[in-house]
Protein backbone atom coordinates (compact mmCIF):
# COMPACT_ATOMS: atom_id res chain seq x y z
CA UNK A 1 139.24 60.88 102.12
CA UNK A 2 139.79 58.49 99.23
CA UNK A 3 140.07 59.42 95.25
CA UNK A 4 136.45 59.20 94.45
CA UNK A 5 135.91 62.42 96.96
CA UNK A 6 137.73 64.43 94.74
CA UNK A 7 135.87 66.71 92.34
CA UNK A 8 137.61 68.53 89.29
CA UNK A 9 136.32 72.07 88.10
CA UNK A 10 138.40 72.78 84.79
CA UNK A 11 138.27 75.50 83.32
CA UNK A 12 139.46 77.58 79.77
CA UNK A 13 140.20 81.08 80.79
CA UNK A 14 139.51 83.69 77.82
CA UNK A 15 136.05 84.37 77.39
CA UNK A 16 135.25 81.85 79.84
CA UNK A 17 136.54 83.37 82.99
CA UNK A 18 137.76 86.94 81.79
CA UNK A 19 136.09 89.12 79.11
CA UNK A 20 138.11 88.82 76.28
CA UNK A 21 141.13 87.06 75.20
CA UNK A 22 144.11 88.40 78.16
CA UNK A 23 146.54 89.57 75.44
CA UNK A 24 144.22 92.29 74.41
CA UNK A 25 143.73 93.85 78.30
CA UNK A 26 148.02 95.11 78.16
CA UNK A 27 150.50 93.18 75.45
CA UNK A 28 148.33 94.37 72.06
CA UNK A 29 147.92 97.64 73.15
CA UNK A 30 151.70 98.04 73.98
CA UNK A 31 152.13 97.14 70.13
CA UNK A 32 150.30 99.93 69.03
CA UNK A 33 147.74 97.25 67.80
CA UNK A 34 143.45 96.62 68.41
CA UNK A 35 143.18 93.00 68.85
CA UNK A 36 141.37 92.26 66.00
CA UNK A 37 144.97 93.67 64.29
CA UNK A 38 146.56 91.75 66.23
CA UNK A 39 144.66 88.68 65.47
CA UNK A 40 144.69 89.17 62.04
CA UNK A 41 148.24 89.50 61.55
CA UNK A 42 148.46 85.99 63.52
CA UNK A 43 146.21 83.77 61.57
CA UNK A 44 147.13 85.25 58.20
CA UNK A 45 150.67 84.54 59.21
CA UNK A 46 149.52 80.95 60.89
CA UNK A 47 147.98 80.42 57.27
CA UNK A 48 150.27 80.96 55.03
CA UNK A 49 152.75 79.24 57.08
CA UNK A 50 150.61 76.29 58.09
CA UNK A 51 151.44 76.80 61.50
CA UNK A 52 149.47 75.51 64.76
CA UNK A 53 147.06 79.06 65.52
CA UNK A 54 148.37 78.94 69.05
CA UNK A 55 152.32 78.69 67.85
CA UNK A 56 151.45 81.15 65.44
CA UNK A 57 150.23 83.40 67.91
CA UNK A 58 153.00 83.12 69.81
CA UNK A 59 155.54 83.63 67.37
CA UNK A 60 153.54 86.82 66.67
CA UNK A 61 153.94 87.96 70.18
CA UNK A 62 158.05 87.61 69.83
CA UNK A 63 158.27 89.21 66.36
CA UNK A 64 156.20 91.99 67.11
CA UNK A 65 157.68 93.06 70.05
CA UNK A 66 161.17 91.83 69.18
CA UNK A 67 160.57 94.69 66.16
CA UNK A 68 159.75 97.47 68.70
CA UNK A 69 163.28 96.26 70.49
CA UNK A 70 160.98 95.08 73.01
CA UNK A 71 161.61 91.73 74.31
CA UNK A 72 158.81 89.82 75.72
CA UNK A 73 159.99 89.17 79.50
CA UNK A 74 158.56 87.30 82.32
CA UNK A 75 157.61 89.29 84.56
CA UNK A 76 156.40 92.15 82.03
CA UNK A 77 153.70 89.45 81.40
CA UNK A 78 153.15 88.64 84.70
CA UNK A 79 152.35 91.96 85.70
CA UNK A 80 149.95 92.54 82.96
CA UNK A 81 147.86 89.58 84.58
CA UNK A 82 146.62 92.70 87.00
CA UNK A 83 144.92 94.24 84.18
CA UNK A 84 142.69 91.11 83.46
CA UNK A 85 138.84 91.76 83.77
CA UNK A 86 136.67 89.21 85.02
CA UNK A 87 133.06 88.06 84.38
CA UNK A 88 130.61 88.91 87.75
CA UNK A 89 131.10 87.03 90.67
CA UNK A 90 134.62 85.11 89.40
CA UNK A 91 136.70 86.72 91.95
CA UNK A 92 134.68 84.85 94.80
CA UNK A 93 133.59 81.96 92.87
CA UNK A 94 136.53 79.54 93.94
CA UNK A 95 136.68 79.54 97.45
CA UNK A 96 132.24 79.64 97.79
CA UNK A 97 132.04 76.43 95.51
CA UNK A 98 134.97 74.84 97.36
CA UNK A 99 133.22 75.67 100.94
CA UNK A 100 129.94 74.05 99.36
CA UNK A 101 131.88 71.21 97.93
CA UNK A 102 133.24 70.58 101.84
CA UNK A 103 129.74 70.50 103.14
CA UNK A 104 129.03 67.72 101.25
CA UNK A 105 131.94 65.71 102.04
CA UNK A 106 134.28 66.93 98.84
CA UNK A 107 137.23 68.31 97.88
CA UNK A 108 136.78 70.54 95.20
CA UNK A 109 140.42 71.21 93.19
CA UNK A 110 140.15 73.77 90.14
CA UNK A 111 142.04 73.64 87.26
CA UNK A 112 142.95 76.08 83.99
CA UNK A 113 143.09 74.44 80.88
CA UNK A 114 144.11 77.53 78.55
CA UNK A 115 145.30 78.27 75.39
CA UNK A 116 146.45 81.73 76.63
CA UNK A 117 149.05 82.58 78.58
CA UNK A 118 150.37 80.98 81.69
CA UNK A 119 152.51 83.61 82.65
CA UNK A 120 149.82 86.50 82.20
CA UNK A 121 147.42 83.90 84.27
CA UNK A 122 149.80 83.88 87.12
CA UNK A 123 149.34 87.57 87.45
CA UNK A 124 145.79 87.81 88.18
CA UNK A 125 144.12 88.36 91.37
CA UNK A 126 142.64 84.80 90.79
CA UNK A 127 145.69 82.55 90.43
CA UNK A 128 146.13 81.30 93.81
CA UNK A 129 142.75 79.26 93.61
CA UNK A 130 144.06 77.00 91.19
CA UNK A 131 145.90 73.21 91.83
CA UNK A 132 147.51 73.30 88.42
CA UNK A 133 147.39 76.39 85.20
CA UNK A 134 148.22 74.72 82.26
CA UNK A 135 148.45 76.88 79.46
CA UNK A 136 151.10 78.42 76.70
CA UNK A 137 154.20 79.47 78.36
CA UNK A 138 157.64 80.60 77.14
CA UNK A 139 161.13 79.62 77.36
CA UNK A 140 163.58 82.06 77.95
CA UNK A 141 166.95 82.87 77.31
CA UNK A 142 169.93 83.89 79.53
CA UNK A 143 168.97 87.79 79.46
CA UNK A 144 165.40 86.95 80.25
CA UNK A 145 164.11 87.60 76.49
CA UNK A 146 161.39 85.13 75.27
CA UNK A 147 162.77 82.80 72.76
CA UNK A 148 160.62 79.83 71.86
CA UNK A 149 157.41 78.10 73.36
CA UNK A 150 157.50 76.00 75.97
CA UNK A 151 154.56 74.88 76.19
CA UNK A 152 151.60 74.76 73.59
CA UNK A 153 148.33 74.30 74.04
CA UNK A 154 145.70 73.78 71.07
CA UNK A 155 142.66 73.07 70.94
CA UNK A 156 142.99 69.71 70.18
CA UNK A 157 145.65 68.64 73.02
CA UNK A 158 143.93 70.34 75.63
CA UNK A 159 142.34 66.38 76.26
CA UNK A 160 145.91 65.59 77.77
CA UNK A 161 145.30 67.71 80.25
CA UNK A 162 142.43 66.63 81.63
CA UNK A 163 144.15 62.79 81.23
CA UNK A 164 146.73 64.69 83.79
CA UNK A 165 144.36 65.33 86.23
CA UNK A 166 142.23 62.44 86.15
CA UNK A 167 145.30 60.31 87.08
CA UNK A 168 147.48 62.82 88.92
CA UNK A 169 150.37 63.21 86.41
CA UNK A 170 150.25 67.07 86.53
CA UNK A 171 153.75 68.00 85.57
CA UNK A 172 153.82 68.32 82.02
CA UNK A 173 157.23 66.99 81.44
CA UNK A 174 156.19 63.68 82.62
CA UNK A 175 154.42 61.81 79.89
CA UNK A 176 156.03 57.94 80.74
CA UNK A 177 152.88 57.79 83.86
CA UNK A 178 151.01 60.09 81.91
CA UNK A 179 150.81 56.85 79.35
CA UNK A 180 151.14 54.05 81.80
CA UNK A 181 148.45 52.04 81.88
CA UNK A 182 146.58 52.37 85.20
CA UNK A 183 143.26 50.75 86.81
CA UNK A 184 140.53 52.60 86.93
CA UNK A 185 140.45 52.51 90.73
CA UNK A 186 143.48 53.98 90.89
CA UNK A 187 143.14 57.55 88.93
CA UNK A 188 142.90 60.15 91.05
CA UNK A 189 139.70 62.17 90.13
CA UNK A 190 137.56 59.82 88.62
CA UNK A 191 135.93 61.05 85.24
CA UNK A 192 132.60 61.44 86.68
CA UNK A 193 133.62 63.38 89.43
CA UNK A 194 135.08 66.17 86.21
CA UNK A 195 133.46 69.55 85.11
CA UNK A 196 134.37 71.45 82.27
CA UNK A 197 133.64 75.01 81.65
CA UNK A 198 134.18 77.01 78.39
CA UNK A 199 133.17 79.23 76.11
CA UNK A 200 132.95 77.79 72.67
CA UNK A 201 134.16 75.35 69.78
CA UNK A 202 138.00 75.73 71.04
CA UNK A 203 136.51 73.56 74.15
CA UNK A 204 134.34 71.03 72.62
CA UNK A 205 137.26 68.09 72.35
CA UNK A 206 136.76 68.33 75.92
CA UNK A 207 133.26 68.83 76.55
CA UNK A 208 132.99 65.70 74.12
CA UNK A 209 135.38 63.82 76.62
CA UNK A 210 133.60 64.53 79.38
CA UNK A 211 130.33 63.31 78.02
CA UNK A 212 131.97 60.29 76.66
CA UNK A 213 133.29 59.09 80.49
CA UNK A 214 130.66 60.30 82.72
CA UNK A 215 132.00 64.17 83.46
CA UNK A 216 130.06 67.39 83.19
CA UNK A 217 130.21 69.95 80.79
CA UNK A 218 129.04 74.07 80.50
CA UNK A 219 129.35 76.53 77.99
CA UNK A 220 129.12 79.60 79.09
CA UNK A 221 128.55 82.84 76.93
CA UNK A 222 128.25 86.72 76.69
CA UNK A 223 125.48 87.25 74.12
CA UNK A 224 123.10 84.08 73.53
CA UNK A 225 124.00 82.95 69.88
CA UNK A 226 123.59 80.40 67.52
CA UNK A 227 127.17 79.36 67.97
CA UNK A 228 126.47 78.34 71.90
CA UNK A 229 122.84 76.78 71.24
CA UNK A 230 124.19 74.55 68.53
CA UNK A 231 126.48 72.98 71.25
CA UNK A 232 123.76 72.40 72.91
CA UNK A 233 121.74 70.64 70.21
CA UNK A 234 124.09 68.87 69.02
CA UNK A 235 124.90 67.09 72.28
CA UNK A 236 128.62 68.53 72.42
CA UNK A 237 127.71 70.08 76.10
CA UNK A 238 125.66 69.21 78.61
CA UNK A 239 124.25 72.81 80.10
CA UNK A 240 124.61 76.42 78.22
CA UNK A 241 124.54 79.73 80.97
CA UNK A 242 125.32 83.16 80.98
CA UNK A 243 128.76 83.81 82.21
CA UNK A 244 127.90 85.08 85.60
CA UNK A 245 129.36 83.17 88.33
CA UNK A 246 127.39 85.16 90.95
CA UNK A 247 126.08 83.15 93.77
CA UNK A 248 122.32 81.69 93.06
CA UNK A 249 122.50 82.32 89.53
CA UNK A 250 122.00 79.40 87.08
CA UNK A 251 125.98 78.33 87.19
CA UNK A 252 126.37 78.62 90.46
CA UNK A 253 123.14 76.83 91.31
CA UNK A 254 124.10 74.06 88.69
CA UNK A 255 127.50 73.38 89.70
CA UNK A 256 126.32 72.72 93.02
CA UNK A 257 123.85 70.43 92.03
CA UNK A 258 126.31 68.47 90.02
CA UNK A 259 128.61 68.14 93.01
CA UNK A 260 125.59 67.36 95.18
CA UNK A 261 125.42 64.83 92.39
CA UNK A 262 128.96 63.47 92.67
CA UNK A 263 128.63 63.02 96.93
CA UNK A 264 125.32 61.24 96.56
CA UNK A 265 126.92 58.57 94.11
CA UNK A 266 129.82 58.29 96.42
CA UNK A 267 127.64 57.36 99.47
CA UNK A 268 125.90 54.70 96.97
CA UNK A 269 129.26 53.34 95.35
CA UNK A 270 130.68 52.94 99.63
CA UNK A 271 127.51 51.26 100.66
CA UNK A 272 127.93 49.01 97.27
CA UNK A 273 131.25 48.03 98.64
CA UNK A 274 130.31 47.82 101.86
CA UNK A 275 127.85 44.98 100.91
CA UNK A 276 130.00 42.86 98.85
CA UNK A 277 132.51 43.33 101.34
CA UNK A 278 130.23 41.78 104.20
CA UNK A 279 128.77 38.94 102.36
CA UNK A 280 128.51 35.29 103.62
């Protein structure tokens, strides 16, 4: 199987794969806080500090807790992962698009790109199903405590990620091949052979990548909005759906059809080859 067999489902995770953002399922409520308390107290905070939203989140999370003499730990987060809700049909999603994927010749590798938690992600009933999470994480101290970000991800430098995965540089701490220059023939997962699913305006740097080098891109949505179909018109995403992932619905049916897509244009691009190669 060579690179150009490899597909790439990416993927933001609040809203887009679970119901709501994942720190309002077990951390918020543990602060005696409704989300939109929680959220509030964030981006005022983020605001009047000029802080990143995402680092300003996460310094909420420490200073909040660290107030109720409640460190943020590890594996407290971890566990709260169990608590996550998903959208219908998620849970089975994975494995039935990878199956269809190796019908058609494909490997099909799924990714998180997420501004939420890593830790909390790891905890869910999904996590297993994906290559690579990247997403926020913290670094901890000696007694286990939370202390300082790790990693961050915005909205903005989610793109690096998907850089990562189109030429195989998936550990984060590596950015000297992450910016070594590399022929296109030898990037792992080929741009057109990309998908990226998410929910809203926190995903359109990406959804505008992927339309800029051949990928895919889906918004998905609860309630049908303005917000959503203005993606749409504007050409910032390719295909808007409910977010059911339920088999035969119009994700599911989609999806498929893209990675029907991606096979077909690999038989074309070997017999290309194969020509050139043989003539006289």
């Amino acid at each position: 199987m060579n690179n150009r067999t490899i597909a790439a489902i990416m993927y933001d995770f609040d809203r887009t794969l679970c119901t709501r953002d994942m720190q309002e399922y077990s951390f918020i409520p543990s602060m005696g806080m409704t989300g939109r308390e929680f959220w509030s107290y964030a981006n005022e905070l983020g605001s009047a500090q000029h802080m990143d939203s995402v680092l300003a989140y996460m310094y909420a999370m420490v200073k909040l807790s660290g107030d109720k003499n409640m460190p943020i730990r590890r594996d407290a987060l971890v566990k709260m992962g169990k608590t996550v809700e998903f959208f219908k049909g998620v849970e089975d999603w994975f494995d039935r698009i990878s199956d269809y994927g190796s019908q058609l010749g494909i490997r099909v590798e799924h990714y998180v790109i997420s501004s939420g938690l890593r830790e909390i992600i790891e905890g869910t009933r999904v996590s297993s199903k994906f290559k690579s999470i990247f997403a926020c994480e913290f670094l901890y101290d000696e007694n286990g405590a939370a202390v300082w970000p790790k990693t961050d991800v915005n909205y903005t430098n989610k793109t690096q990620f998907v850089y990562r995965i189109n030429k195989g540089v998936l550990d984060v701490a590596n950015d000297i091949d992450l910016n070594r220059s590399m022929p296109e023939d030898d990037k792992r997962v080929p741009f057109c052979n990309m998908i990226y699913i998410g929910d809203g305006l926190s995903d359109v740097p990406c959804m505008k990548m992927m339309k800029a080098y051949g990928g895919f891109s889906i918004a998905v949505y609860q309630k049908r909005d303005g917000k959503v179909e203005d993606l749409l018109r504007r050409d910032r995403v390719d295909y808007i759906y409910p977010a059911d992932y339920s088999e035969g619905e119009g994700l599911d049916l989609t999806v498929k059809n893209i990675l029907t897509k991606i096979a077909v244009n690999e038989v074309l691009y070997n017999e290309s080859v194969f020509q050139k190669n043989n003539l006289t």
